[in-house]
N, C-alpha and C. Protein backbone atom coordinates (compact mmCIF):
# COMPACT_ATOMS: atom_id res chain seq x y z
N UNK A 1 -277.10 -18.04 89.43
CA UNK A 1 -276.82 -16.64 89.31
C UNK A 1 -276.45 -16.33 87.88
N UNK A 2 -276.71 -15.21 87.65
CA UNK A 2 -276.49 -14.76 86.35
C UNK A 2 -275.89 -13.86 86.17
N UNK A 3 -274.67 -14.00 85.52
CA UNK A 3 -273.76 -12.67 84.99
C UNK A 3 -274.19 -12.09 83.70
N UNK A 4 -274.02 -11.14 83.98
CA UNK A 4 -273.98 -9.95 83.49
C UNK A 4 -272.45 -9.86 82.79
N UNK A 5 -272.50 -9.52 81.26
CA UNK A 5 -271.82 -9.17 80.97
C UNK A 5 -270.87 -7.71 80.81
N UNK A 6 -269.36 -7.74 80.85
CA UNK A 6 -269.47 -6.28 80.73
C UNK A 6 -269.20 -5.90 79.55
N UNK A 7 -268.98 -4.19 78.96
CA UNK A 7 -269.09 -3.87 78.02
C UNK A 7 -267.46 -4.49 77.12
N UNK A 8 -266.81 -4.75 78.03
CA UNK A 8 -265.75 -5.01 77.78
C UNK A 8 -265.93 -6.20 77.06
N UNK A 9 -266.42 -7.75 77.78
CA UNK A 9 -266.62 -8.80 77.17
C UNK A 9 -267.30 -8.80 76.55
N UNK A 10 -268.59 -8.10 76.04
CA UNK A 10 -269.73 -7.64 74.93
C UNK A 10 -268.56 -7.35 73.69
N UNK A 11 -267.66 -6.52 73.87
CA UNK A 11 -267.22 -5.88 72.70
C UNK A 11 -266.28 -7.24 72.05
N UNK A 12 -265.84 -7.99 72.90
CA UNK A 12 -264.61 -9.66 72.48
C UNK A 12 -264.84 -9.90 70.78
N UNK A 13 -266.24 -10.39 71.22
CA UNK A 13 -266.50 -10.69 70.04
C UNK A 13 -266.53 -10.09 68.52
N UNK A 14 -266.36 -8.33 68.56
CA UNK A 14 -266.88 -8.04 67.44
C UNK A 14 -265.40 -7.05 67.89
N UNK A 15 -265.12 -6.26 66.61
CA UNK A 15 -264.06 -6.04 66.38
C UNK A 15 -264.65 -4.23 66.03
N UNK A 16 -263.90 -3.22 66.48
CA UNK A 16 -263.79 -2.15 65.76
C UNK A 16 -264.31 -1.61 64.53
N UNK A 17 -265.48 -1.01 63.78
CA UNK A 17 -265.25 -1.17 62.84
C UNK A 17 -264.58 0.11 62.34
N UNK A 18 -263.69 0.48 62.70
CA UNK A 18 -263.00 1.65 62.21
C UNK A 18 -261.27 0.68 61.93
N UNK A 19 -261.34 -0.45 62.66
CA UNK A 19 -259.66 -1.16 62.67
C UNK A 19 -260.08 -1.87 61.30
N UNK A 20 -261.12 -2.39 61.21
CA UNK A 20 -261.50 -2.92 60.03
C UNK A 20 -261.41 -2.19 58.89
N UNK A 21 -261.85 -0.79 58.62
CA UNK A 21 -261.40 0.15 57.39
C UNK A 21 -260.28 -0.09 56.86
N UNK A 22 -259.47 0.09 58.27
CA UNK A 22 -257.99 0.49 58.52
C UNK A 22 -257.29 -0.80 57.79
N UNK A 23 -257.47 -2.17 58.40
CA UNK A 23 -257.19 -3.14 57.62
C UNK A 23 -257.31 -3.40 56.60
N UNK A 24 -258.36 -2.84 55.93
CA UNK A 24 -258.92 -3.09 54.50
C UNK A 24 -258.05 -2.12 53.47
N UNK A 25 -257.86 -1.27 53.83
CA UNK A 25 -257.45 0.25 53.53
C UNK A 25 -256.09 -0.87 52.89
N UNK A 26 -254.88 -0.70 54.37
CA UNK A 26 -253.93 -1.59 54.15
C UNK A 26 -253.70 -2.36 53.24
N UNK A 27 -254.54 -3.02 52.81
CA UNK A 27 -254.90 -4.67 52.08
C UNK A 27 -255.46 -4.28 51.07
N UNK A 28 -255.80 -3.05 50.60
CA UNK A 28 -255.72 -2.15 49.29
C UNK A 28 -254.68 -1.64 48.78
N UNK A 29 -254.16 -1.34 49.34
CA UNK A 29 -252.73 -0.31 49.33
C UNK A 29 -251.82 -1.67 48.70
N UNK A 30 -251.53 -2.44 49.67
CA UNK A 30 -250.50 -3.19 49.48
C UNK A 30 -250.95 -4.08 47.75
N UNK A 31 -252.16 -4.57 47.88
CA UNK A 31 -252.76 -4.87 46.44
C UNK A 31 -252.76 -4.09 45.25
N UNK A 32 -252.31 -2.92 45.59
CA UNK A 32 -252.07 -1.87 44.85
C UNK A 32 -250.84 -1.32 44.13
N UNK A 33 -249.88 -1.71 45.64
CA UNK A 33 -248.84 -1.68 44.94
C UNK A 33 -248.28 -2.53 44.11
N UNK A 34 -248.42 -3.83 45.24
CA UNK A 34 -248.02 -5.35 44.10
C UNK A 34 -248.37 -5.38 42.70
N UNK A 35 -249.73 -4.90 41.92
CA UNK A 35 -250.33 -4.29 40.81
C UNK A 35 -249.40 -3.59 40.16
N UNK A 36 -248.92 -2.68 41.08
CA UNK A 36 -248.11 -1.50 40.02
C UNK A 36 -246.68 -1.90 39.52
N UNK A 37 -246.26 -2.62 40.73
CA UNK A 37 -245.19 -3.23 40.60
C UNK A 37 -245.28 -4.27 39.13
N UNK A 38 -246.21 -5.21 39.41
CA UNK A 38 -246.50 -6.52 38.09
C UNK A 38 -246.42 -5.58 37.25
N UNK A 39 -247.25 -4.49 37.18
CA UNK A 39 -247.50 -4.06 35.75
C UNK A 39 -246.18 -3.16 35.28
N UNK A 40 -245.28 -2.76 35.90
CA UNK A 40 -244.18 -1.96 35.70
C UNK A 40 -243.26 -3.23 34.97
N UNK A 41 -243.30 -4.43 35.63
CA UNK A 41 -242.73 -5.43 35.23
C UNK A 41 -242.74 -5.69 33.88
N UNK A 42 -243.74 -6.12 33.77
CA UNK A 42 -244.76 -6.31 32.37
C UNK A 42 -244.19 -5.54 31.44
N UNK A 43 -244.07 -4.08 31.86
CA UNK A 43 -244.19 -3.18 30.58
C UNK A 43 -242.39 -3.05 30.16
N UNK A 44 -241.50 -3.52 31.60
CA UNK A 44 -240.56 -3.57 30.97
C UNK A 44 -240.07 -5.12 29.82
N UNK A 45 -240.62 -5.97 30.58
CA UNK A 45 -240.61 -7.07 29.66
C UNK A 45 -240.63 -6.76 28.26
N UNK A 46 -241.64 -5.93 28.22
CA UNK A 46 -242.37 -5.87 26.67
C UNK A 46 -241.39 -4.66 25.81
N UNK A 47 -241.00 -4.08 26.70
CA UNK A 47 -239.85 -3.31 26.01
C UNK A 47 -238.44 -4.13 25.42
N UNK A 48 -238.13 -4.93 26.37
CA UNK A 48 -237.18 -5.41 26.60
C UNK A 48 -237.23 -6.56 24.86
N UNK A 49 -238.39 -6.92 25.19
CA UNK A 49 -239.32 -8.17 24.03
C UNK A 49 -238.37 -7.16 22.36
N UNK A 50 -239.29 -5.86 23.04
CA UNK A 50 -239.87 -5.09 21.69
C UNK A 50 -237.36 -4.33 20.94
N UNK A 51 -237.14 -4.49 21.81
CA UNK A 51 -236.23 -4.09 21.65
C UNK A 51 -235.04 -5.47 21.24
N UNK A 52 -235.14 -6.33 21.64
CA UNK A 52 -234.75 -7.65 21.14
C UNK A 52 -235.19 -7.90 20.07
N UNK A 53 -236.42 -7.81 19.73
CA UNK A 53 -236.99 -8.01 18.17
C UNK A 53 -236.20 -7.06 17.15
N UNK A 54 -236.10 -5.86 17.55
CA UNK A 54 -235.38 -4.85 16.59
C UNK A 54 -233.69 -5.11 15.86
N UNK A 55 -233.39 -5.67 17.14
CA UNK A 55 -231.96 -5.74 17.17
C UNK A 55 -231.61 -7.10 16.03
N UNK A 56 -232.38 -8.24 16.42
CA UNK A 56 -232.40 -8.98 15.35
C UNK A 56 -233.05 -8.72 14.04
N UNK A 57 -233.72 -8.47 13.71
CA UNK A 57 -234.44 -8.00 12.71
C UNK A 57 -233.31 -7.07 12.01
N UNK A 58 -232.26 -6.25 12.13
CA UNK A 58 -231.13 -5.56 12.15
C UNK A 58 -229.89 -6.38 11.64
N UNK A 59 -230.13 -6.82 12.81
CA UNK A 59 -228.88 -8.10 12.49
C UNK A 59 -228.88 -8.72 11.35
N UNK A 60 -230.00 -9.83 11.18
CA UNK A 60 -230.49 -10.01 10.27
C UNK A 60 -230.59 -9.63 8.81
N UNK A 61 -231.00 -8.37 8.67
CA UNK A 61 -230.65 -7.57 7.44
C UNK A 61 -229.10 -6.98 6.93
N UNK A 62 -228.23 -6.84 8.60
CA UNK A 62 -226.83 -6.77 7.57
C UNK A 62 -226.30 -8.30 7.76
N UNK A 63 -226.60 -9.10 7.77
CA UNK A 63 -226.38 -10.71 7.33
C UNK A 63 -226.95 -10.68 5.81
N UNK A 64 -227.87 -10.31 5.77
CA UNK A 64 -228.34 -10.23 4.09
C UNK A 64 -227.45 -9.79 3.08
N UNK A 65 -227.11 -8.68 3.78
CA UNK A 65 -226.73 -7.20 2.80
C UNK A 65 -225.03 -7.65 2.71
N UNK A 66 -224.25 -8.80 3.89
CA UNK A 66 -222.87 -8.51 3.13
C UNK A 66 -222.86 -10.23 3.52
N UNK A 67 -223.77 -10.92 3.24
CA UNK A 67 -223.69 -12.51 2.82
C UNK A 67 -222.33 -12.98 1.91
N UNK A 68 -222.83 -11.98 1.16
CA UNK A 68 -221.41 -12.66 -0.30
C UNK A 68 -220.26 -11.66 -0.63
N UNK A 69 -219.93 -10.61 1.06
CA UNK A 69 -218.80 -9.96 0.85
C UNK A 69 -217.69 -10.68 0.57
N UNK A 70 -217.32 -11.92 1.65
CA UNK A 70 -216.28 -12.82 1.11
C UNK A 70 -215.83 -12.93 -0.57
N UNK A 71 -216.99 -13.53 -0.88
CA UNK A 71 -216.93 -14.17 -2.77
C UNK A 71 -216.75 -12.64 -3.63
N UNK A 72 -217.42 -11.53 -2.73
CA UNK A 72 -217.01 -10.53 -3.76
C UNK A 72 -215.74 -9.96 -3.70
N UNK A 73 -214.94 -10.13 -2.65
CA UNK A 73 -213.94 -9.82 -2.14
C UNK A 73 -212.84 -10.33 -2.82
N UNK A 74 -212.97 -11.75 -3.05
CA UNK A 74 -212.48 -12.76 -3.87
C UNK A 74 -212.00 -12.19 -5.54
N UNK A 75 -213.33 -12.07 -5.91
CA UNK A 75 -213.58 -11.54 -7.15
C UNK A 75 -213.12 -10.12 -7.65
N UNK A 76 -212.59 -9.52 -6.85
CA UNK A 76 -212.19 -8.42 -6.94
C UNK A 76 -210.86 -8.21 -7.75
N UNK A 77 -209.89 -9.09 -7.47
CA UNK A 77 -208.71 -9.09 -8.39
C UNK A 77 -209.05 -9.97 -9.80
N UNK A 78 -209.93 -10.03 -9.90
CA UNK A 78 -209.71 -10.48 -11.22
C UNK A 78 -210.19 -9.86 -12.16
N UNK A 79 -211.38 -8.78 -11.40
CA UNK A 79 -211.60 -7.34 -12.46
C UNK A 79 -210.45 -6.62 -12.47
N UNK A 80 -209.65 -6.12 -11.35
CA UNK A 80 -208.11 -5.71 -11.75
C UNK A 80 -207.46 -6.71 -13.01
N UNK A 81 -207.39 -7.84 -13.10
CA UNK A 81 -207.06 -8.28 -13.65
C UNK A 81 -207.47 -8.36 -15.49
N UNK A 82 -208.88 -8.05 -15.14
CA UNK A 82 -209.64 -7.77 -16.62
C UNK A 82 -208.87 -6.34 -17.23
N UNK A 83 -208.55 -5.29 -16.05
CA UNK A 83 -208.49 -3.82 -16.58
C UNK A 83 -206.91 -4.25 -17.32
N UNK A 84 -206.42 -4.65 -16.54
CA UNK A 84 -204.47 -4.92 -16.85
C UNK A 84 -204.70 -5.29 -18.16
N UNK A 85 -205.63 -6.23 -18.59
CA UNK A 85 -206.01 -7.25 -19.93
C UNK A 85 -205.99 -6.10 -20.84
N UNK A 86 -206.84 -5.30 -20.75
CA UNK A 86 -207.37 -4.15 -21.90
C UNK A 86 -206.48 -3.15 -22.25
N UNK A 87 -205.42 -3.07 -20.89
CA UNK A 87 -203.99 -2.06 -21.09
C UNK A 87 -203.45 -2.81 -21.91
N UNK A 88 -203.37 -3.76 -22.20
CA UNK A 88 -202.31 -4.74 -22.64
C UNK A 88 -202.52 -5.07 -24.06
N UNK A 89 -204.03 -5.67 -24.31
CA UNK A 89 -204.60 -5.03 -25.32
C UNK A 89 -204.34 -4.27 -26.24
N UNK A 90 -204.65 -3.43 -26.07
CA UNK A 90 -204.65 -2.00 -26.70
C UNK A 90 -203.16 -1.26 -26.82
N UNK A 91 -202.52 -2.17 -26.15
CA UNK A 91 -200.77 -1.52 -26.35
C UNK A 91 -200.38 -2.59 -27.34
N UNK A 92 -201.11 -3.82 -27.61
CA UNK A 92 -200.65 -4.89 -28.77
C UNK A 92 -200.60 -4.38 -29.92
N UNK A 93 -199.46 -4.68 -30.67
CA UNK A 93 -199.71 -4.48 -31.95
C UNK A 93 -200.78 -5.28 -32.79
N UNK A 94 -201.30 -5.17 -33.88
CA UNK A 94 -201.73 -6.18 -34.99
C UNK A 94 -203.30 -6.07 -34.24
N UNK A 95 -203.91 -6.92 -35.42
CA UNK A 95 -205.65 -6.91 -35.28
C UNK A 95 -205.93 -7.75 -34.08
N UNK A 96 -206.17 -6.59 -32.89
CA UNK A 96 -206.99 -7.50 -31.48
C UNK A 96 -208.26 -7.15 -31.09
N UNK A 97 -208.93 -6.61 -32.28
CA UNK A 97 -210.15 -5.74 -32.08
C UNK A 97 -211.15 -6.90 -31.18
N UNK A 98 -210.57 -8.34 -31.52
CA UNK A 98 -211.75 -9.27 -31.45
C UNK A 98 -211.68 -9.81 -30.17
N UNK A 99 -210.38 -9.69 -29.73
CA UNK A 99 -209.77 -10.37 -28.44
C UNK A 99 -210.07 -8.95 -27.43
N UNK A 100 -210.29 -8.16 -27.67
CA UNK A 100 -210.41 -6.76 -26.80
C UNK A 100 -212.24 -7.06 -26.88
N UNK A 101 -213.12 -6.65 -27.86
CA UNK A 101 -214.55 -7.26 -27.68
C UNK A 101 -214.41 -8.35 -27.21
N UNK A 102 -214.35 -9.19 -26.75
CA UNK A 102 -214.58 -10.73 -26.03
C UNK A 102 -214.36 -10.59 -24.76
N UNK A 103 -213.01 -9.39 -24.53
CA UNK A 103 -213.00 -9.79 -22.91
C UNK A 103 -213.86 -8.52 -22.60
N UNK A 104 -213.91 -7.26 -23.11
CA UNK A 104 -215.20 -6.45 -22.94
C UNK A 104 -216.34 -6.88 -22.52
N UNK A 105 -217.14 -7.82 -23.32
CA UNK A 105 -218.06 -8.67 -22.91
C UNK A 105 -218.13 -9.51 -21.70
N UNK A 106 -216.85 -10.23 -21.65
CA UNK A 106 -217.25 -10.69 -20.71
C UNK A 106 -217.07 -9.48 -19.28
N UNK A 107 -216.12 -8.67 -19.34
CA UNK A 107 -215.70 -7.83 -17.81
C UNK A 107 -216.99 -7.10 -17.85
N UNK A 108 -218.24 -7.11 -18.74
CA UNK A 108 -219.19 -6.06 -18.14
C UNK A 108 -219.81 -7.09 -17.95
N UNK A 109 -220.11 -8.26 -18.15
CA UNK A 109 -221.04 -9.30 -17.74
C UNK A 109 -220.90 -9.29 -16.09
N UNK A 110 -219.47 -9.77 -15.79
CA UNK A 110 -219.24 -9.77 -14.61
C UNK A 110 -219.41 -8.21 -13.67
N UNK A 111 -219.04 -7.06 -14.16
CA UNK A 111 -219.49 -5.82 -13.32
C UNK A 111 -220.94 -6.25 -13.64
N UNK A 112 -221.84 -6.40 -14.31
CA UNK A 112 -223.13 -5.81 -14.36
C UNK A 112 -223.91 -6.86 -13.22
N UNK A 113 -223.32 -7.90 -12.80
CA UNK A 113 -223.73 -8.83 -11.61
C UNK A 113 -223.22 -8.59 -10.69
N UNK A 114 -221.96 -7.74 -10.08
CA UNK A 114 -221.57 -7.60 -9.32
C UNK A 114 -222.15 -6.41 -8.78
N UNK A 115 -222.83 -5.52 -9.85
CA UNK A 115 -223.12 -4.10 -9.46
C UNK A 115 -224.61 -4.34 -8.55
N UNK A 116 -225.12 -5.06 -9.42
CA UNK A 116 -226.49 -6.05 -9.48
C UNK A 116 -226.09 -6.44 -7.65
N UNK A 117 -225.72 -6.87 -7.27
CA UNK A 117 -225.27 -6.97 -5.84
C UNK A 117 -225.15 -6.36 -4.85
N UNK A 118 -225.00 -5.07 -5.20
CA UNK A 118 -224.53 -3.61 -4.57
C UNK A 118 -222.99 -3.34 -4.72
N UNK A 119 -222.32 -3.95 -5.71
CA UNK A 119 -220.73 -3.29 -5.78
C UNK A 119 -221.18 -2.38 -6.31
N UNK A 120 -219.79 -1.08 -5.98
CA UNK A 120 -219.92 0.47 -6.67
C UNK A 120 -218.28 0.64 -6.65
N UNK A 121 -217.74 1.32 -7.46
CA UNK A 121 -216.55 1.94 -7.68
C UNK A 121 -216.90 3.30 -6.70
N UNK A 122 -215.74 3.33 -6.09
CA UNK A 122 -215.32 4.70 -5.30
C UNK A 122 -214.64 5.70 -6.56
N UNK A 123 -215.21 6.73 -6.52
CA UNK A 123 -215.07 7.62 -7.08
C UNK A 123 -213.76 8.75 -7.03
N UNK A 124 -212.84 8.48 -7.53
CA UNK A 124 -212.02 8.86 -6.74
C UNK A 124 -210.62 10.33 -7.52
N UNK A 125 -210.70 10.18 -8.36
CA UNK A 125 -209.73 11.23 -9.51
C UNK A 125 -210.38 12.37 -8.76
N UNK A 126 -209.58 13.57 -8.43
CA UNK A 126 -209.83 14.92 -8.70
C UNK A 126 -210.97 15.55 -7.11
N UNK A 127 -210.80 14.16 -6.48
CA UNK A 127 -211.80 13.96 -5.05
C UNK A 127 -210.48 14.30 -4.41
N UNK A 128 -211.09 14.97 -2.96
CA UNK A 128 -210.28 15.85 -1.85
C UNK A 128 -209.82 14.34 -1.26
N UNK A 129 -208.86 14.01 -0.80
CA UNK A 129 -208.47 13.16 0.15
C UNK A 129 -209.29 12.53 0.76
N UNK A 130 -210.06 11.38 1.00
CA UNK A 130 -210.95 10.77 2.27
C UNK A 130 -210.10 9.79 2.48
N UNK A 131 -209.66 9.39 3.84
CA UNK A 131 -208.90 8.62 4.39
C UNK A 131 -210.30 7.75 4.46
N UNK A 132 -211.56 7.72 4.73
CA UNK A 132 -212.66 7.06 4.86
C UNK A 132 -213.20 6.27 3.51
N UNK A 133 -212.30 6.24 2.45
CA UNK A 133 -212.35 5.71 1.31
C UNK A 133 -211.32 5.89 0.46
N UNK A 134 -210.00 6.11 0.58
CA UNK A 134 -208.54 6.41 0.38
C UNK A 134 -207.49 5.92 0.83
N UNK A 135 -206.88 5.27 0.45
CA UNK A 135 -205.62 4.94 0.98
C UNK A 135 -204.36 5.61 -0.04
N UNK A 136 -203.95 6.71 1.10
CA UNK A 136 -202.95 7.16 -0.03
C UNK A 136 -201.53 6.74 -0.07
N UNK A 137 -201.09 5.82 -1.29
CA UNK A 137 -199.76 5.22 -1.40
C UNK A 137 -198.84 6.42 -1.83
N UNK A 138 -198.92 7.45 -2.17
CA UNK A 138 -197.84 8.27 -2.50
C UNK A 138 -198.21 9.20 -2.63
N UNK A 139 -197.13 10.68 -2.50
CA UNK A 139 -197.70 12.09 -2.78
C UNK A 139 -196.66 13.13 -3.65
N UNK A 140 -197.15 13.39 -4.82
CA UNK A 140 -196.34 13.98 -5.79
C UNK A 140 -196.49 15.49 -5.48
N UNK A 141 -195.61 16.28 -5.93
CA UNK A 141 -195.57 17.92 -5.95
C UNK A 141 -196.41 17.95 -7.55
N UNK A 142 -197.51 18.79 -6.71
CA UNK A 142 -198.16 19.79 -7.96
C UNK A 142 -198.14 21.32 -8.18
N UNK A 143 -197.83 21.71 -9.61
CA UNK A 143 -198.34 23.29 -9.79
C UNK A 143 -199.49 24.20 -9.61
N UNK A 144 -200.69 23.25 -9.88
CA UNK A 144 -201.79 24.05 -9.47
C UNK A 144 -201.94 23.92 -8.06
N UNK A 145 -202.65 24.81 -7.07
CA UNK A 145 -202.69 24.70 -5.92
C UNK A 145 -204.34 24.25 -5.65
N UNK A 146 -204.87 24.19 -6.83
CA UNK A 146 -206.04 23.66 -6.61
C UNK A 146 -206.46 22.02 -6.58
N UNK A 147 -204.87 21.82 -7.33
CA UNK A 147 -204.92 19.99 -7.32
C UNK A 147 -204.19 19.49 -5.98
N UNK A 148 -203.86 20.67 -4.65
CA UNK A 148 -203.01 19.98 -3.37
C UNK A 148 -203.92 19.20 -2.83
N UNK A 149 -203.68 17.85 -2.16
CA UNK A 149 -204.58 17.15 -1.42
C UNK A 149 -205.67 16.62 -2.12
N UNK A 150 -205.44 16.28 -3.55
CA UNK A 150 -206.35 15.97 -4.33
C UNK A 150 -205.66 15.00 -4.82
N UNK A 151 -206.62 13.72 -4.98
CA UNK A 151 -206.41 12.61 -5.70
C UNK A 151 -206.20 12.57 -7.49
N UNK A 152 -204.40 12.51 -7.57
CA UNK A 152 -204.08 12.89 -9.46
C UNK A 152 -204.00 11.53 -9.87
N UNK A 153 -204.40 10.52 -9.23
CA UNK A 153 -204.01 9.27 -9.49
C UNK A 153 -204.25 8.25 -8.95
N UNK A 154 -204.98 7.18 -9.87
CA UNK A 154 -205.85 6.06 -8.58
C UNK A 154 -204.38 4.72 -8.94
N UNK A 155 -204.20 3.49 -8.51
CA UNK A 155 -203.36 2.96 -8.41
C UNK A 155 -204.24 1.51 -8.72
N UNK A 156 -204.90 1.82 -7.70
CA UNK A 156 -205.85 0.89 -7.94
C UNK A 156 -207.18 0.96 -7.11
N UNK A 157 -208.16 0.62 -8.11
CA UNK A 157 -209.69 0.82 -7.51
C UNK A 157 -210.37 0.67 -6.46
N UNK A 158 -210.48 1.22 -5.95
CA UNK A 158 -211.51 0.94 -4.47
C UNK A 158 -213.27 0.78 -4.59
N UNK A 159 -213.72 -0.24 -3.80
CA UNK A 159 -215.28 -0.80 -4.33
C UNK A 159 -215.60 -0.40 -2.72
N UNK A 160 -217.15 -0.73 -2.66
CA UNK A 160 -218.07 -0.42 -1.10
C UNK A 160 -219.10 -1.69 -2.25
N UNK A 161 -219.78 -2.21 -1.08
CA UNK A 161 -220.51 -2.95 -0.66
C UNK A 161 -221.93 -2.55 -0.23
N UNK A 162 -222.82 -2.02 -1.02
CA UNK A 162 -224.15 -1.99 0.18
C UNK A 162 -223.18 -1.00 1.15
N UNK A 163 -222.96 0.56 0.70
CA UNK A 163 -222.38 1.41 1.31
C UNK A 163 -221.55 1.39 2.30
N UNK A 164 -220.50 0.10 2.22
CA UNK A 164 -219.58 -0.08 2.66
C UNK A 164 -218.42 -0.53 2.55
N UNK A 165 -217.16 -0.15 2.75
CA UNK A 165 -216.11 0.01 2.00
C UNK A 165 -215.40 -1.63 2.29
N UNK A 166 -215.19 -2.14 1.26
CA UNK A 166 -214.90 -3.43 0.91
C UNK A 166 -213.35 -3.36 0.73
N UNK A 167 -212.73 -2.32 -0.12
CA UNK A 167 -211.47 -2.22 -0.71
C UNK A 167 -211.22 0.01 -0.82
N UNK A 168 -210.47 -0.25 0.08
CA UNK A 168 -210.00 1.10 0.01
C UNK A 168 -209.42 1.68 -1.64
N UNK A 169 -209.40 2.85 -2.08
CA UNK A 169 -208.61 2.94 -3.37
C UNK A 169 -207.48 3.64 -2.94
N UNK A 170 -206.22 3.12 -3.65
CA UNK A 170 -204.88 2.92 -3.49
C UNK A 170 -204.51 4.35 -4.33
N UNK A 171 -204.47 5.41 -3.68
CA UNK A 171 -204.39 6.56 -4.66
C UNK A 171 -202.82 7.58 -4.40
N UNK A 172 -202.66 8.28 -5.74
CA UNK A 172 -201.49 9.10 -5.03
C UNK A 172 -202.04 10.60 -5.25
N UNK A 173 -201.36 11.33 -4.58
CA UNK A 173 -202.33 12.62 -3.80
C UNK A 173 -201.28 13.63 -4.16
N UNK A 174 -201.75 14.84 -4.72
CA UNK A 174 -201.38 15.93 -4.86
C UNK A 174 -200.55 16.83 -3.84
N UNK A 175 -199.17 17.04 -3.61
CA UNK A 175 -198.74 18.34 -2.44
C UNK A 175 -198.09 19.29 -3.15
């Protein structure tokens, strides 16, 4: 005898092809997202990369720029020490014309390498108060009212570094 199949067991074998779209569809989608996802990944990586590079590269350059703040820091009292020389100098009696040229020579040798570096004198006589480059040791009464809060007197010099303040200047201030 021979059976006959029914449509039911005819169909066993083969599958929908509309569940099949459907699956495929799915299995796009999801490949799709995983994609978007990697690539979202990716692009933060590369930010992340690109922003790490900057930061060192940064770093880096103010490592350059205040390498020899220490040694200049160092060196700093002994140009005070050159200026005291030339007061002293010049208040001597008798012929020091030669001893005043010699250390001349040498105190611009040394500014002209230090400047050469990025030292700068803060500018400071007759300048409004900057606590951001000022340190004021004392405050005298003045007559003009245009000299109040104004620097009549440096004490001692204040330097910056590659635009940054190394040594505040020690000033006394007008009230």
């Amino acid at each position: 005898m021979k059976k006959h199949k029914s449509d039911s067991e005819d169909h066993k074998g083969k599958e929908d092809p509309g569940v099949e779209e459907k699956g495929a569809s799915v299995l796009n989608e999801s490949i799709e997202g995983e994609v978007s996802k990697l690539n979202d990944r990716y692009l933060r990586l590369a930010a992340d990369f690109d922003n790490f590079r900057r930061r060192t590269l940064k770093e880096r350059q103010e490592l350059i720029l205040s390498a020899g703040e220490d040694m200049i820091v160092g060196i700093l009292p002994v140009l005070d020490d050159f200026e005291r020389a030339f007061e002293m100098l010049h208040k001597a009696e008798g012929d020091n014309s030669t001893a005043i040229e010699g250390t001349e020579i040498i105190y611009k040798k040394l500014l002209s390498f230090l400047t050469s570096k990025g030292l700068k004198v803060i500018d400071a006589i007759g300048k409004e108060l900057d606590t951001d480059y000022h340190e004021a040791i004392a405050q005298i009464p003045v007559n003009e009212a245009k000299k109040r809060n104004k620097v009549v007197e440096v004490l001692q010099k204040g330097y910056t570094l590659n635009s940054k303040v190394i040594r505040f200047a020690k000033v006394v201030v007008g009230q």
